[in-house]
Protein backbone atom coordinates (compact mmCIF):
# COMPACT_ATOMS: atom_id res chain seq x y z
CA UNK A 1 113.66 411.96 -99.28
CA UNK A 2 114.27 415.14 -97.31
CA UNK A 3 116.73 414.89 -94.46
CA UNK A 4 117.21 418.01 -91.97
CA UNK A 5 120.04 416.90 -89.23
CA UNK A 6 119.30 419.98 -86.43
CA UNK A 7 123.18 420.02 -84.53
CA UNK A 8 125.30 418.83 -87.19
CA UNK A 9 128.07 420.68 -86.45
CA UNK A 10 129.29 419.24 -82.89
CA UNK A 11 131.31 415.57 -82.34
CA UNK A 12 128.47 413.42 -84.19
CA UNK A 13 127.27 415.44 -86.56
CA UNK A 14 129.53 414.78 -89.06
CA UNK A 15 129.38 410.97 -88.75
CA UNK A 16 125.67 411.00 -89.26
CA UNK A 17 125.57 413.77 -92.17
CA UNK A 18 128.90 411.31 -94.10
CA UNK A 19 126.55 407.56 -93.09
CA UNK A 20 123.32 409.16 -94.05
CA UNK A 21 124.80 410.63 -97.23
CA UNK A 22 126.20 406.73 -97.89
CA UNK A 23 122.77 405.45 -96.63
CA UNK A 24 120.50 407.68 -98.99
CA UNK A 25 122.70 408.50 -101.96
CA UNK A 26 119.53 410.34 -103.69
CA UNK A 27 118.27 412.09 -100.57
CA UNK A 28 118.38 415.85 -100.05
CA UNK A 29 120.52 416.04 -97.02
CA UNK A 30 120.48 419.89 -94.86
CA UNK A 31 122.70 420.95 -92.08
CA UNK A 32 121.39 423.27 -89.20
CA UNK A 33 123.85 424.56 -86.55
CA UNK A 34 124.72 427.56 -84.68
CA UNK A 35 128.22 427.18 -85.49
CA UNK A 36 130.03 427.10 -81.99
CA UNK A 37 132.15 424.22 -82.84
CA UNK A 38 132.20 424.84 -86.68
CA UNK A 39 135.99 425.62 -86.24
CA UNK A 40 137.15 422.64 -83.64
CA UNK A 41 137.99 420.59 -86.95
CA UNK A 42 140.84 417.68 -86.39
CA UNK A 43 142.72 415.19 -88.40
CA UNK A 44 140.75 416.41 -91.90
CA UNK A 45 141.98 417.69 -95.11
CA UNK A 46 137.89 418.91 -96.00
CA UNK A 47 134.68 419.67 -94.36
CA UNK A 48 132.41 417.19 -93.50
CA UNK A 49 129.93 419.42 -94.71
CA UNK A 50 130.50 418.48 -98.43
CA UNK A 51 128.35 415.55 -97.37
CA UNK A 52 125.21 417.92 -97.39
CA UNK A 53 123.51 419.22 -99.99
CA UNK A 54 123.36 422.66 -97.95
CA UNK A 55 124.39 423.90 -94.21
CA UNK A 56 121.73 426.34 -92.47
CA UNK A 57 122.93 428.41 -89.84
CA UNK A 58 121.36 429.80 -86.94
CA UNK A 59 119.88 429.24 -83.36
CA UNK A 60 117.86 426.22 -82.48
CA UNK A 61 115.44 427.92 -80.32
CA UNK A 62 114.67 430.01 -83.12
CA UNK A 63 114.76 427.83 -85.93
CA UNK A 64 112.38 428.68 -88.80
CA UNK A 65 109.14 426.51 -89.25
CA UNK A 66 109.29 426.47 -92.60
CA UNK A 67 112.87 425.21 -92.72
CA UNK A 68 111.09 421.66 -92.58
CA UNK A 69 108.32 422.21 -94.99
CA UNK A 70 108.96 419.14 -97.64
CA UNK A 71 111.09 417.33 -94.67
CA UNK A 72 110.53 413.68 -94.22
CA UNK A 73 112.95 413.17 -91.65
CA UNK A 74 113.94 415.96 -88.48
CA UNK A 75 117.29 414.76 -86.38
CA UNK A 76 117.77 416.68 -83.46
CA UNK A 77 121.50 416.10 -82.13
CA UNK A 78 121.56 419.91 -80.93
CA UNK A 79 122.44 419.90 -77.54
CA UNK A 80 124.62 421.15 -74.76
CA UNK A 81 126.21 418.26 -74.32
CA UNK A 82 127.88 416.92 -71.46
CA UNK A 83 127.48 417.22 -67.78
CA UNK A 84 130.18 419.69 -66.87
CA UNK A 85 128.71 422.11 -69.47
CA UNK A 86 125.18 421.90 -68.33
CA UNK A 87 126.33 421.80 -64.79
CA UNK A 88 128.02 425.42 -65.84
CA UNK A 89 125.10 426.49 -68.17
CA UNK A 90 121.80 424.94 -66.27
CA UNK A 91 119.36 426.92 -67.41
CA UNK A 92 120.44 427.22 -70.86
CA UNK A 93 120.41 422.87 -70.84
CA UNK A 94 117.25 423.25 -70.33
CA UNK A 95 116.20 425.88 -72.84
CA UNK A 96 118.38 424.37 -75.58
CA UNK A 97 118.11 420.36 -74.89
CA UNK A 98 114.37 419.90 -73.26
CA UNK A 99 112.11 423.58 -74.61
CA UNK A 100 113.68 423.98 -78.61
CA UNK A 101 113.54 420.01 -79.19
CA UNK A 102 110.39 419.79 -77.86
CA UNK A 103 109.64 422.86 -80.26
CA UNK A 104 111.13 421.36 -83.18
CA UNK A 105 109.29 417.76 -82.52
CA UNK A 106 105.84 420.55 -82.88
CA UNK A 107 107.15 422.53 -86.04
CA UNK A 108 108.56 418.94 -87.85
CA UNK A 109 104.92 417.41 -87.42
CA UNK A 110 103.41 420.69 -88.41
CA UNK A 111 105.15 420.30 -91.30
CA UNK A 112 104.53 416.73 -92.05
CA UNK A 113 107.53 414.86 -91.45
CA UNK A 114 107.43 411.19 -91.45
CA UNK A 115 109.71 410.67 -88.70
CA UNK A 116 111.55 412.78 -85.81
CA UNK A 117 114.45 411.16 -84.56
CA UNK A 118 115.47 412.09 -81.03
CA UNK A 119 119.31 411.72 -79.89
CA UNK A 120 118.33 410.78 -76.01
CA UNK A 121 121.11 409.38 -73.27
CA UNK A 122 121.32 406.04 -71.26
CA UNK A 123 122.45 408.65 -68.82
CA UNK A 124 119.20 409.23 -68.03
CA UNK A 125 119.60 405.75 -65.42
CA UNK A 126 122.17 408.16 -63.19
CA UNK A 127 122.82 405.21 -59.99
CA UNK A 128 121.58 402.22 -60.97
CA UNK A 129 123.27 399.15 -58.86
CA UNK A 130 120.50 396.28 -59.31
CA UNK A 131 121.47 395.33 -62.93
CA UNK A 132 121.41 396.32 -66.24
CA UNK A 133 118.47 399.10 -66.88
CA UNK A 134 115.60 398.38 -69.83
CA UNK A 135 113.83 401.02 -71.44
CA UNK A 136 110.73 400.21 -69.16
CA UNK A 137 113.07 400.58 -65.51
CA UNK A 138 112.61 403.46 -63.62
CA UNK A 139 115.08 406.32 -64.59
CA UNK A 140 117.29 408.25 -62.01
CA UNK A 141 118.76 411.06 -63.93
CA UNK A 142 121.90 413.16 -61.35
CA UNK A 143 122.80 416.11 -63.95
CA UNK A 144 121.12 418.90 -65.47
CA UNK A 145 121.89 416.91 -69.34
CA UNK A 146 120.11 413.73 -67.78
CA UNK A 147 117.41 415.76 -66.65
CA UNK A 148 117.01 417.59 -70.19
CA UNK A 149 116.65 414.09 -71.46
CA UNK A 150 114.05 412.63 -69.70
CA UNK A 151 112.10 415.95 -69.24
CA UNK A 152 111.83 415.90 -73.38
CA UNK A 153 111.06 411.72 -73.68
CA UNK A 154 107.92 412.70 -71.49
CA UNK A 155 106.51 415.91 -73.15
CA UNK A 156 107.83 414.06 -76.87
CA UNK A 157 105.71 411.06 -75.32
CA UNK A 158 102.85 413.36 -74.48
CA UNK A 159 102.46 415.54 -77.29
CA UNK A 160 99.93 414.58 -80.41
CA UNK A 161 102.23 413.98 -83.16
CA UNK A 162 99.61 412.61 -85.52
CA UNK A 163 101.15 410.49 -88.44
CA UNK A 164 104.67 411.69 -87.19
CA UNK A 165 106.61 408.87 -85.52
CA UNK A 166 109.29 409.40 -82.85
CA UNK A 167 112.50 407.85 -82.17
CA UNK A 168 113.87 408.32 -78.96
CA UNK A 169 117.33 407.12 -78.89
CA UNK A 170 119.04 406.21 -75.24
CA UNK A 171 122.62 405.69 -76.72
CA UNK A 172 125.40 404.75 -74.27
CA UNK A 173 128.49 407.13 -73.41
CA UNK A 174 130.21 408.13 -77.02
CA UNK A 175 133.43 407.27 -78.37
CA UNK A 176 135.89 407.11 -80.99
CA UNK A 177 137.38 409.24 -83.70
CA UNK A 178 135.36 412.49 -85.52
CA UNK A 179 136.29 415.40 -87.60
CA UNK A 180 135.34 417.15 -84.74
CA UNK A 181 137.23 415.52 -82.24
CA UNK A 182 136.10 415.55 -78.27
CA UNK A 183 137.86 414.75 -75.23
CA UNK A 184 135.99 415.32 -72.64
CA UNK A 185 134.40 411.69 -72.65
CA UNK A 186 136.11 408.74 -70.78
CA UNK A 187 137.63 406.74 -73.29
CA UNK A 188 138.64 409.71 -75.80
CA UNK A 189 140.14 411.15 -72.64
CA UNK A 190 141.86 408.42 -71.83
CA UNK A 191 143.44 407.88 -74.73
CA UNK A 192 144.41 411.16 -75.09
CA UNK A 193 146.27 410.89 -71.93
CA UNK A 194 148.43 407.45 -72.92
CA UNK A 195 149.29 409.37 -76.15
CA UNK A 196 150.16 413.25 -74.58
CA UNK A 197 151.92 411.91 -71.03
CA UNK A 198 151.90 407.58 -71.13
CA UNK A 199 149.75 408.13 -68.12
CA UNK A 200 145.75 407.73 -67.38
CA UNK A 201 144.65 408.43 -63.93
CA UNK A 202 141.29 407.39 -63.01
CA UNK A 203 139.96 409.90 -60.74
CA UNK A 204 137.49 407.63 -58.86
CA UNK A 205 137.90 403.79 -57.50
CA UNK A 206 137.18 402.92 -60.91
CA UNK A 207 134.37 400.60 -60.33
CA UNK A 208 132.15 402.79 -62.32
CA UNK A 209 129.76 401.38 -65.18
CA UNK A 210 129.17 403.06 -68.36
CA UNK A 211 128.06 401.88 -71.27
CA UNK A 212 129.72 402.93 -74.94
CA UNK A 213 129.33 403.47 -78.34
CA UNK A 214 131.02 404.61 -80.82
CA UNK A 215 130.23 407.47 -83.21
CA UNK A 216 130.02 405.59 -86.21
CA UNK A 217 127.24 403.05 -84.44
CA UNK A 218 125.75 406.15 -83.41
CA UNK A 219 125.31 407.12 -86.78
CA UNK A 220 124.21 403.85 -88.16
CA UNK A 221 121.52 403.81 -85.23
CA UNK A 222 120.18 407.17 -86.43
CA UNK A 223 119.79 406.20 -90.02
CA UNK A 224 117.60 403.09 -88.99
CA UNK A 225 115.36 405.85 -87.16
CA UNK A 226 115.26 407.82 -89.73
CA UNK A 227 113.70 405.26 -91.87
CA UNK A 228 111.33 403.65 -89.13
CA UNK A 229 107.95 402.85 -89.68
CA UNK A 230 105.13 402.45 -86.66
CA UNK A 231 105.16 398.96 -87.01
CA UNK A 232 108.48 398.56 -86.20
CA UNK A 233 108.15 399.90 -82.56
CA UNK A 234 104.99 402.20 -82.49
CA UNK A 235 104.32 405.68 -83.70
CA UNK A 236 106.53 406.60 -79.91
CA UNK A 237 109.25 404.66 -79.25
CA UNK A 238 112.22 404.89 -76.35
CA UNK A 239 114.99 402.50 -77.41
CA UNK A 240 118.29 402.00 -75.50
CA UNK A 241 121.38 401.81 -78.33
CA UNK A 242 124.71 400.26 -77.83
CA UNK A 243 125.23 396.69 -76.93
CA UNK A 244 125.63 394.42 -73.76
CA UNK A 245 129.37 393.66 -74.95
CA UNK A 246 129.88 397.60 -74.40
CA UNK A 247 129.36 397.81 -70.74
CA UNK A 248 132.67 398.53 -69.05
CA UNK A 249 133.74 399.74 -65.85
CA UNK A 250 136.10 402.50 -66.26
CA UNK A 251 139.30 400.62 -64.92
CA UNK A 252 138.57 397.82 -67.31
CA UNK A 253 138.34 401.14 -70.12
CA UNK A 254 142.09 402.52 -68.54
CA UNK A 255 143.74 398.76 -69.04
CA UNK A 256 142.17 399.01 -72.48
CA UNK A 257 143.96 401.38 -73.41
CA UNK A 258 147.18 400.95 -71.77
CA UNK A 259 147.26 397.72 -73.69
CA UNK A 260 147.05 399.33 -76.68
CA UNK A 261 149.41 401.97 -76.12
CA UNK A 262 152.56 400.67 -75.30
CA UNK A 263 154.20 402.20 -71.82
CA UNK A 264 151.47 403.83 -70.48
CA UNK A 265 150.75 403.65 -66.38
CA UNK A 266 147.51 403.33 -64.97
CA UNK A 267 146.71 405.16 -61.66
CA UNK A 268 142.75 404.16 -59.67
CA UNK A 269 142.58 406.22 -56.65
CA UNK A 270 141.21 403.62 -54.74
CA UNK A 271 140.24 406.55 -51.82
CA UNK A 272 137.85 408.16 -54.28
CA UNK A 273 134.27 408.45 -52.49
CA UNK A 274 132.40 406.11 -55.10
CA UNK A 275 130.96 407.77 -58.16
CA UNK A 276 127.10 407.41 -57.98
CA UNK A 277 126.86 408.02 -61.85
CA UNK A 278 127.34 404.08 -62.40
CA UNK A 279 124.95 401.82 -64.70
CA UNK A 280 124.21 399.46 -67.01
CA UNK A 281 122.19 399.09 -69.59
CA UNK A 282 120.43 396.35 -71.34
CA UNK A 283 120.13 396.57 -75.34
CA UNK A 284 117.83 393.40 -75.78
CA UNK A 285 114.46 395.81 -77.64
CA UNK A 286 117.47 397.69 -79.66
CA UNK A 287 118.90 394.24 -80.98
CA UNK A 288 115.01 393.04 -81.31
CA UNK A 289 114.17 396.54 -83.67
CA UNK A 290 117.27 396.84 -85.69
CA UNK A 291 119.25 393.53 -86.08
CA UNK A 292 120.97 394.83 -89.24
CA UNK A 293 121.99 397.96 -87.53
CA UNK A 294 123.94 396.48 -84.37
CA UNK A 295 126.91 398.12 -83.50
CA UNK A 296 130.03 396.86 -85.72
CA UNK A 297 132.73 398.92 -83.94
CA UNK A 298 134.81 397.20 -81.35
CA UNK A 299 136.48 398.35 -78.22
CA UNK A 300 139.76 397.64 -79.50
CA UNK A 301 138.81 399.47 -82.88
CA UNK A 302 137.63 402.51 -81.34
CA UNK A 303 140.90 402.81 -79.44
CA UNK A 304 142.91 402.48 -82.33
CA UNK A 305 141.19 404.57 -83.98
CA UNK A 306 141.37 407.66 -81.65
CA UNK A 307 145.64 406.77 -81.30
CA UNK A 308 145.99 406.85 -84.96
CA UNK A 309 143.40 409.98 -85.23
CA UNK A 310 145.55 412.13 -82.53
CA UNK A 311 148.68 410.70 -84.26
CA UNK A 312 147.76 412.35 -87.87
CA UNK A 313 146.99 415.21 -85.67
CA UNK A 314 150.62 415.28 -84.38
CA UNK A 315 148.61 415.80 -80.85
CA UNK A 316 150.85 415.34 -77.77
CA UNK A 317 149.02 418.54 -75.64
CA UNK A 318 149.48 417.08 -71.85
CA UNK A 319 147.18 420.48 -71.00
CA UNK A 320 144.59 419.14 -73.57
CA UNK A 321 141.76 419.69 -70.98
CA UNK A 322 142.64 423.78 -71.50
CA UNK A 323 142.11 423.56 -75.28
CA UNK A 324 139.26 423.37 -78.27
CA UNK A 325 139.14 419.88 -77.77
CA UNK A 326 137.19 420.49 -74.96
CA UNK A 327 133.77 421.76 -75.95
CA UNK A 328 133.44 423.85 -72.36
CA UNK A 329 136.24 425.23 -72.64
CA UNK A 330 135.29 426.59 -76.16
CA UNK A 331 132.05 427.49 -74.80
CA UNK A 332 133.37 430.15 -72.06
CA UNK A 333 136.74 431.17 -74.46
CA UNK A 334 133.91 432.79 -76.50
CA UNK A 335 131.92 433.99 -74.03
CA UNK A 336 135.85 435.54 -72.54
CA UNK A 337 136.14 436.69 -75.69
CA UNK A 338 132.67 438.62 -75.74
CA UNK A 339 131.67 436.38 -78.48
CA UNK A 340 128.88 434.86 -77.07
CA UNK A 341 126.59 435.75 -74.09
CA UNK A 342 125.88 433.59 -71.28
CA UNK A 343 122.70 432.41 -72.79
CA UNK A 344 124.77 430.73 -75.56
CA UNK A 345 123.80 433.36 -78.07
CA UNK A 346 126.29 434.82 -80.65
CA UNK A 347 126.81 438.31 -80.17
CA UNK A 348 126.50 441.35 -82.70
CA UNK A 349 130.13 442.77 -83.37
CA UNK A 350 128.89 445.82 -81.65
CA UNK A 351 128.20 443.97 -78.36
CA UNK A 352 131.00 442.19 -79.07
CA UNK A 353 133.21 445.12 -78.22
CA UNK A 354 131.15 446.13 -75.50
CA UNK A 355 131.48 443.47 -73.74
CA UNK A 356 135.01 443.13 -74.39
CA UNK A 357 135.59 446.24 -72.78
């Protein structure tokens, strides 16, 4: 088996690359990133890249057709990845998440592959009040990464694929521990915060649903995919991931972590306007599909996990939000640093200088 993981090099990337390594011992595993995390390594002694056979570099809007010639399997995790960054870089969301996977999905079934898994977002739900959302509820995305989402489901859905299947994976809100370590998400933040300053301060009433997972699930969830077959779920198929016990309202996810980390305050500002970026989400089809890959992690475990991560990275930054751990911040340090241009393209040293100037 031929395995090309497209976005290995961010916060999941090298979870999936180390369980799909474990999960196909004889497969030829590839790497393809542009490299604008490559160097936001924490808490390892190695790269996580040892687990490939070989690490591609390069742009995903321009990736190379032939790249997947022999490929059985095309993961797209490339992405920019959060609201606040596609908020900042709209256009770019849009040109990166939606147009180049929707790209790839053509050149991977152009080239044969067997199966195109998609990394998709429960996000995608936005306000949804009435209960927790199935795959078949209508979707209310609120940011320009929800939007990038949805807008590649529907041309993934429409597109002739022929023997090709397609995963589409909805997974909740990520968590937990990486070699490339984020926080900006809720629960890595807000660990972060009990560990750097024994205080979390939950910027809205804290009512707020969100769904988790954590990265290792994530990972285990993308290796069923990547094995799939039409009869388990059709040649197209739109799948929530995570798990009904992993729906949390982000107070419950601050006393979850104060519990674990002795002498740490929590603060709800119970004045916030309410957050309209609250849902649930039922995992009933996920647990149907893939019984034997159900998430393992627990809540508990995935905060532990992040203490004792930050811990072997002596981390106790109270400005974290103003460092690489942030992946925006990274983002517009190399665009400061004339890097990168504003279309999240690296540079030429010439420009580099030019721009610098």
């Amino acid at each position: 088996m031929r395995i090309i993981v497209v976005g290995n090099q961010g916060y999941v990337g090298p979870v999936v690359g180390e369980h799909l390594r474990q999960a196909f011992p004889d497969a030829h595993i590839a790497g393809f990133d542009a490299g604008l995390f490559a160097h936001c390594l924490t808490a390892v002694k190695a790269a996580p890249e040892r687990a490939l056979d070989v690490q591609l570099f390069g742009d995903v809007r321009e990736l190379p057709g032939e790249l997947l010639e022999g490929c059985d399997a095309v993961v797209q995790l490339a992405a920019v990845s959060n609201d606040p960054m596609g908020n900042r870089f709209e256009a770019v969301t849009d040109e990166i998440n939606r147009a180049a996977s929707v790209r790839l999905a053509t050149l991977a079934a152009q080239a044969g592959a067997r199966s195109f898994v998609f990394a998709s977002s429960c996000s995608v739900y936005g306000a949804a009040e009435s209960g927790a959302r199935k795959e078949t509820d209508p979707v209310n995305p609120l940011t320009a990464y929800a939007r990038s989402k949805i807008g590649t489901e529907d041309a993934l859905r429409a597109m002739r694929t022929g023997e090709m299947s397609v995963t589409c994976l909805r997974f909740a809100t990520a968590c937990g521990m990486s070699p490339r370590l984020r926080l900006d998400l809720v629960l890595n933040d807000f660990v972060a915060c009990a560990i750097a300053t024994r205080k979390i301060t939950v910027l809205s009433d804290g009512t707020p649903w969100r769904p988790l997972i954590n990265v290792t699930d994530m990972a285990r969830a993308i290796g069923w995919a990547v094995d799939r077959r039409p009869e388990h779920g059709g040649r197209f198929l739109v799948v929530n991931v995570g798990a009904e016990a992993w729906n949390y309202q982000v107070k419950d996810l601050a006393e979850a972590v104060a519990a674990e980390i002795p002498g740490t305050s929590v603060s709800i500002n119970q004045a916030a306007p309410p957050d309209k970026r609250s849902y649930r989400v039922d995992f009933s089809l996920f647990r149907a599909l893939a019984p034997a890959h159900q998430p393992a992690a627990t809540l508990v475990g995935a905060i532990r996990g992040l203490r004792q991560g930050l811990l072997d990275m002596d981390f106790a930054d109270a400005e974290f939000r103003d460092s690489n751990l942030i992946r925006l911040h990274v983002l517009q340090e190399h665009i400061r640093s004339g890097r990168l241009s504003r279309d999240l393209r690296w540079l030429p040293e010439g420009a580099r200088e030019e721009l610098a100037a």
